[in-house]
N, C-alpha and C. Protein backbone atom coordinates (compact mmCIF):
# COMPACT_ATOMS: atom_id res chain seq x y z
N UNK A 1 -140.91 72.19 63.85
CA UNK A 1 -140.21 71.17 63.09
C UNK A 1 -139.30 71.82 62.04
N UNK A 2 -139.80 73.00 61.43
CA UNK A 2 -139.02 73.53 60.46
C UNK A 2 -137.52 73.70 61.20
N UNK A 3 -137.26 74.37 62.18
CA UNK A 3 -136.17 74.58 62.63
C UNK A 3 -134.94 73.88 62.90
N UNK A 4 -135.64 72.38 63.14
CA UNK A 4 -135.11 70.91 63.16
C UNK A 4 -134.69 70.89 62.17
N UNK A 5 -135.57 70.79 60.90
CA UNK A 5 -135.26 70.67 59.44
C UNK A 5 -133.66 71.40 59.51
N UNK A 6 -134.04 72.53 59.55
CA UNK A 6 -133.05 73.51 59.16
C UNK A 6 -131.44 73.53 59.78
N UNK A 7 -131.96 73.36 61.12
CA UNK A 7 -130.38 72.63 61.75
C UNK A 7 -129.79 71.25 61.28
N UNK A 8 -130.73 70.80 60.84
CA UNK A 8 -129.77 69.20 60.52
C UNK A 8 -129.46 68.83 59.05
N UNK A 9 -129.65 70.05 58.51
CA UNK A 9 -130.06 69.81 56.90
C UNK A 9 -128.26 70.38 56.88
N UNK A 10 -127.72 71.63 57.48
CA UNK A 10 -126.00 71.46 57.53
C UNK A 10 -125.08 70.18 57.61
N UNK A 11 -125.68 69.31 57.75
CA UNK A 11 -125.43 67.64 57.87
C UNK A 11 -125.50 66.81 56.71
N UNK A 12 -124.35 66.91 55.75
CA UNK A 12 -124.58 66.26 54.36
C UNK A 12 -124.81 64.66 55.00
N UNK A 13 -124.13 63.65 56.09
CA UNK A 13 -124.64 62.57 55.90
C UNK A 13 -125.88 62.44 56.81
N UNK A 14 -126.82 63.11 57.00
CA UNK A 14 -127.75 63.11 57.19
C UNK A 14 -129.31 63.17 56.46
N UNK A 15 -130.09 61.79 56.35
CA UNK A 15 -131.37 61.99 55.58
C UNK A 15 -132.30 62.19 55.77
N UNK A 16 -133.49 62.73 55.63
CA UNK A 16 -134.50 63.51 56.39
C UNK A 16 -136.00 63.13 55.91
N UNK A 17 -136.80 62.57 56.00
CA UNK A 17 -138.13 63.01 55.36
C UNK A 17 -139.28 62.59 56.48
N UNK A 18 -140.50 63.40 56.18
CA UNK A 18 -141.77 63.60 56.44
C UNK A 18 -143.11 62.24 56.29
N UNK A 19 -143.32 61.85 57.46
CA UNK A 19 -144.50 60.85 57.20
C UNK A 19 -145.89 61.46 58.03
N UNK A 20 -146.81 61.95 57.53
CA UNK A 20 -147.74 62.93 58.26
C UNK A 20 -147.16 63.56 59.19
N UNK A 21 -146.82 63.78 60.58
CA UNK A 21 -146.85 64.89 60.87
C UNK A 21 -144.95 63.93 62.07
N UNK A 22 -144.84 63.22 61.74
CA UNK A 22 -143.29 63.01 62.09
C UNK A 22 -142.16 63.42 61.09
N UNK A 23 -141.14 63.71 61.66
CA UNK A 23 -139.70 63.74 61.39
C UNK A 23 -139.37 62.31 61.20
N UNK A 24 -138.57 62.03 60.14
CA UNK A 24 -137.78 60.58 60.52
C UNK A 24 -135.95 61.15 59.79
N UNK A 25 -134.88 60.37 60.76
CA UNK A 25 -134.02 60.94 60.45
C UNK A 25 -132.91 59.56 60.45
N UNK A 26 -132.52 59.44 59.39
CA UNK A 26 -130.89 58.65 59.08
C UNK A 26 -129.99 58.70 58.61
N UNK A 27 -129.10 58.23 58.28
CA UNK A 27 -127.92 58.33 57.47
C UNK A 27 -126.96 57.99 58.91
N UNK A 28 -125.72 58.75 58.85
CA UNK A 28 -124.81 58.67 59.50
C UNK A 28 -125.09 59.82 61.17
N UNK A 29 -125.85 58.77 61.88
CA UNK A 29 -126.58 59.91 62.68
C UNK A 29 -125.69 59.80 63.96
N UNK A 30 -124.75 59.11 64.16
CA UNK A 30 -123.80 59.28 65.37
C UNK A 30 -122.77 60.38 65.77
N UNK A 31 -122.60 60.69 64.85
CA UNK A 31 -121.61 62.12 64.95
C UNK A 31 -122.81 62.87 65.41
N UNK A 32 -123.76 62.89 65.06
CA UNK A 32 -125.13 64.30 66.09
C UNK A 32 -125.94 63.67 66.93
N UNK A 33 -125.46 62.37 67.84
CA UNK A 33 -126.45 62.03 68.78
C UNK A 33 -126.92 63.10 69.57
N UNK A 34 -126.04 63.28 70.14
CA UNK A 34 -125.90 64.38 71.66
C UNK A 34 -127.26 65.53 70.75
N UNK A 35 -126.75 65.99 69.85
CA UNK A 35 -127.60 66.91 69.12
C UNK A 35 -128.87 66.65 68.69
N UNK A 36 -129.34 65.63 68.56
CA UNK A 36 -130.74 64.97 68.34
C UNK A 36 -131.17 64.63 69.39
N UNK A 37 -130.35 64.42 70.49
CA UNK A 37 -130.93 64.52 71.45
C UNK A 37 -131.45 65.57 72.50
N UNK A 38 -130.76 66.58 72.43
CA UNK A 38 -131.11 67.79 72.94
C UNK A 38 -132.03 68.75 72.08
N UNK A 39 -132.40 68.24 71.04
CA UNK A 39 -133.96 69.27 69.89
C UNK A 39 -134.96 68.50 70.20
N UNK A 40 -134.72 67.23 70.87
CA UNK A 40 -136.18 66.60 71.18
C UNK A 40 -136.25 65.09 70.77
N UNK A 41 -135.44 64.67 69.63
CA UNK A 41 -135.84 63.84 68.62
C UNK A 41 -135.51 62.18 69.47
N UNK A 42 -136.13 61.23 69.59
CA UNK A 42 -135.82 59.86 69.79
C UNK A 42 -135.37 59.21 69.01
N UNK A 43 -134.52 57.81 69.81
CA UNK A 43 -134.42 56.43 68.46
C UNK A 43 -135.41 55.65 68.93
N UNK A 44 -135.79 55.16 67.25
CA UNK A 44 -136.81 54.13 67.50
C UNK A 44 -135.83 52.53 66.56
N UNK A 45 -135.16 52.02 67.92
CA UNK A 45 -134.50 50.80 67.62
C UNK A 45 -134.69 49.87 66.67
N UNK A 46 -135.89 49.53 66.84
CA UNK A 46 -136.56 47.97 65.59
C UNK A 46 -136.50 49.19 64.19
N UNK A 47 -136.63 50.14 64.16
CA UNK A 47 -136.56 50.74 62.64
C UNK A 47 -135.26 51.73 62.19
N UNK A 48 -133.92 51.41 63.73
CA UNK A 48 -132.59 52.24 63.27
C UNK A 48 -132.87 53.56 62.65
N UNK A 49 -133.65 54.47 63.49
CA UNK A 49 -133.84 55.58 63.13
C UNK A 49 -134.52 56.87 63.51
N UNK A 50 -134.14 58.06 64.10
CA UNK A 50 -134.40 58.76 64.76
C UNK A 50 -135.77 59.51 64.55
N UNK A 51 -136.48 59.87 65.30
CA UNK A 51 -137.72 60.55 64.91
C UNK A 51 -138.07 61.99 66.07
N UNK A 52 -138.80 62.87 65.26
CA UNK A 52 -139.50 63.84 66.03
C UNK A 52 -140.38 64.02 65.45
N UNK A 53 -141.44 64.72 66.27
CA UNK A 53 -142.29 65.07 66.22
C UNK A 53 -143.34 65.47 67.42
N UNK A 54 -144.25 66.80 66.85
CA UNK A 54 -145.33 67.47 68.11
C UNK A 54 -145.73 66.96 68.69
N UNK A 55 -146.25 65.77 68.20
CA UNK A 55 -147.62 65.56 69.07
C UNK A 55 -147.07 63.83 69.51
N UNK A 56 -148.18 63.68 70.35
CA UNK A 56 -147.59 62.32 70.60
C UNK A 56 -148.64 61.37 70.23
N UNK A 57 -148.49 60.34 70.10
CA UNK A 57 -148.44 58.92 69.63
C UNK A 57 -149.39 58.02 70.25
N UNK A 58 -150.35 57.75 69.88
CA UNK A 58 -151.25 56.08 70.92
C UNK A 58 -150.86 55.27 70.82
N UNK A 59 -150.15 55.05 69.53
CA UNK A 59 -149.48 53.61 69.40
C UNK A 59 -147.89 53.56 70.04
N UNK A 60 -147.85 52.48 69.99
CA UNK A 60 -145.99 51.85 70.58
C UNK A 60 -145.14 51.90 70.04
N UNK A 61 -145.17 52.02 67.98
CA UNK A 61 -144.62 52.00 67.22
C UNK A 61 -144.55 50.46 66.74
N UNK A 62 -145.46 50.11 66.68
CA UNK A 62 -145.34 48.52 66.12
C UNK A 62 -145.55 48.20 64.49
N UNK A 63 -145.64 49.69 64.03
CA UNK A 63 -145.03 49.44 62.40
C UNK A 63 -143.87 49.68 62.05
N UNK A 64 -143.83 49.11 60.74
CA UNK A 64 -142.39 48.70 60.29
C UNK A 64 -142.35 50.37 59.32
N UNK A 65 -141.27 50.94 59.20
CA UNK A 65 -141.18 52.24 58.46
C UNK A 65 -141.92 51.90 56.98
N UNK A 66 -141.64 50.86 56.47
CA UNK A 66 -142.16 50.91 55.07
C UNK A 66 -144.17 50.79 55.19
N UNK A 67 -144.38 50.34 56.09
CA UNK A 67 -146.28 50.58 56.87
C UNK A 67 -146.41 51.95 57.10
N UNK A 68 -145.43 52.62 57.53
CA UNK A 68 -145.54 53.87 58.08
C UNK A 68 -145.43 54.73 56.58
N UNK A 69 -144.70 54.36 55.49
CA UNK A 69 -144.60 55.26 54.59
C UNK A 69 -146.14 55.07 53.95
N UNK A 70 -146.45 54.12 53.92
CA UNK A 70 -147.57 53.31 53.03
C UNK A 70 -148.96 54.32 53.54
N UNK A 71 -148.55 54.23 55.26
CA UNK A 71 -150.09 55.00 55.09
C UNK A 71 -150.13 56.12 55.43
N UNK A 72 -148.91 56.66 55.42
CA UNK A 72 -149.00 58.26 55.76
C UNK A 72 -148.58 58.89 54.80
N UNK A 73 -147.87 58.70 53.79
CA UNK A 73 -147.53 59.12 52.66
C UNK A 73 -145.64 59.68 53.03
N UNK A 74 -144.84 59.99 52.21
CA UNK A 74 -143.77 60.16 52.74
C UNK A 74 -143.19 61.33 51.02
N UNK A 75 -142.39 62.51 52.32
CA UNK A 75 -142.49 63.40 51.84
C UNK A 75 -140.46 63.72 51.90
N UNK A 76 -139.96 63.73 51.07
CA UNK A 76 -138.57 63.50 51.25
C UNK A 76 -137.90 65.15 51.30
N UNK A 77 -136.88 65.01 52.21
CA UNK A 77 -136.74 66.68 52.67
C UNK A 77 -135.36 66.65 51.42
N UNK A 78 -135.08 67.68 50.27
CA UNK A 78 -133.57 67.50 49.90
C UNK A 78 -133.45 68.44 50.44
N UNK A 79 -131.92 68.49 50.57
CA UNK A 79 -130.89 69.34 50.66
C UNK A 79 -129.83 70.20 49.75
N UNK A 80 -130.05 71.66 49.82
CA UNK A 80 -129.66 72.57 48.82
C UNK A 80 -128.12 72.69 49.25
N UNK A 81 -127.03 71.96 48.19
CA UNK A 81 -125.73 72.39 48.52
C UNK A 81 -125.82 73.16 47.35
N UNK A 82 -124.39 73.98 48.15
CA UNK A 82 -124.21 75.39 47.56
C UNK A 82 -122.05 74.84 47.20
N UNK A 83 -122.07 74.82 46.03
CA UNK A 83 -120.58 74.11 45.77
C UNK A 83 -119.82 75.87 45.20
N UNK A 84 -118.74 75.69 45.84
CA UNK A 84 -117.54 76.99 45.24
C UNK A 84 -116.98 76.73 44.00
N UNK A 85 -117.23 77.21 42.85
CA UNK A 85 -116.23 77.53 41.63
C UNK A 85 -115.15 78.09 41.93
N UNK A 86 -113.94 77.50 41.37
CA UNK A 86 -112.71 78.00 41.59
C UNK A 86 -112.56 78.80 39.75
């Protein structure tokens, strides 16, 4: 997952954070479909928003992201820009 992190984090409109052991990913995620799609990552439609993660899932996804933050706790990825002084 780190590596995921790390490739998509070059993506200023891209937002990133951690709910136990998923990826969840939004912002302006159409300019990197093709690219989220080829590291692994799905959309999950009813919540407009891309996800990865290891392991897989028993459930269908029949919570709403804010259930999902609630009981997994949610861990927000920032992003270190690096700005040029002139």
């Amino acid at each position: 997952m780190q590596n995921i992190i790390l490739e998509l984090s070059k993506y200023d409109s891209i937002n990133m954070f951690v709910c136990g052991s998923w990826l969840w990913i939004s912002g302006n995620t159409f300019q990197v479909k093709e690219l989220l799609k080829s590291i692994g990552c799905k959309f999950a439609p009813n919540k407009k928003m891309w996800f990865y993660s290891d392991t897989k899932s028993s459930g269908r996804g029949n919570m709403d992201i804010e259930t999902i933050k609630a009981t997994y706790g949610q861990k927000e990825i920032k992003k270190q820009t690096t700005k040029l002084i002139k």
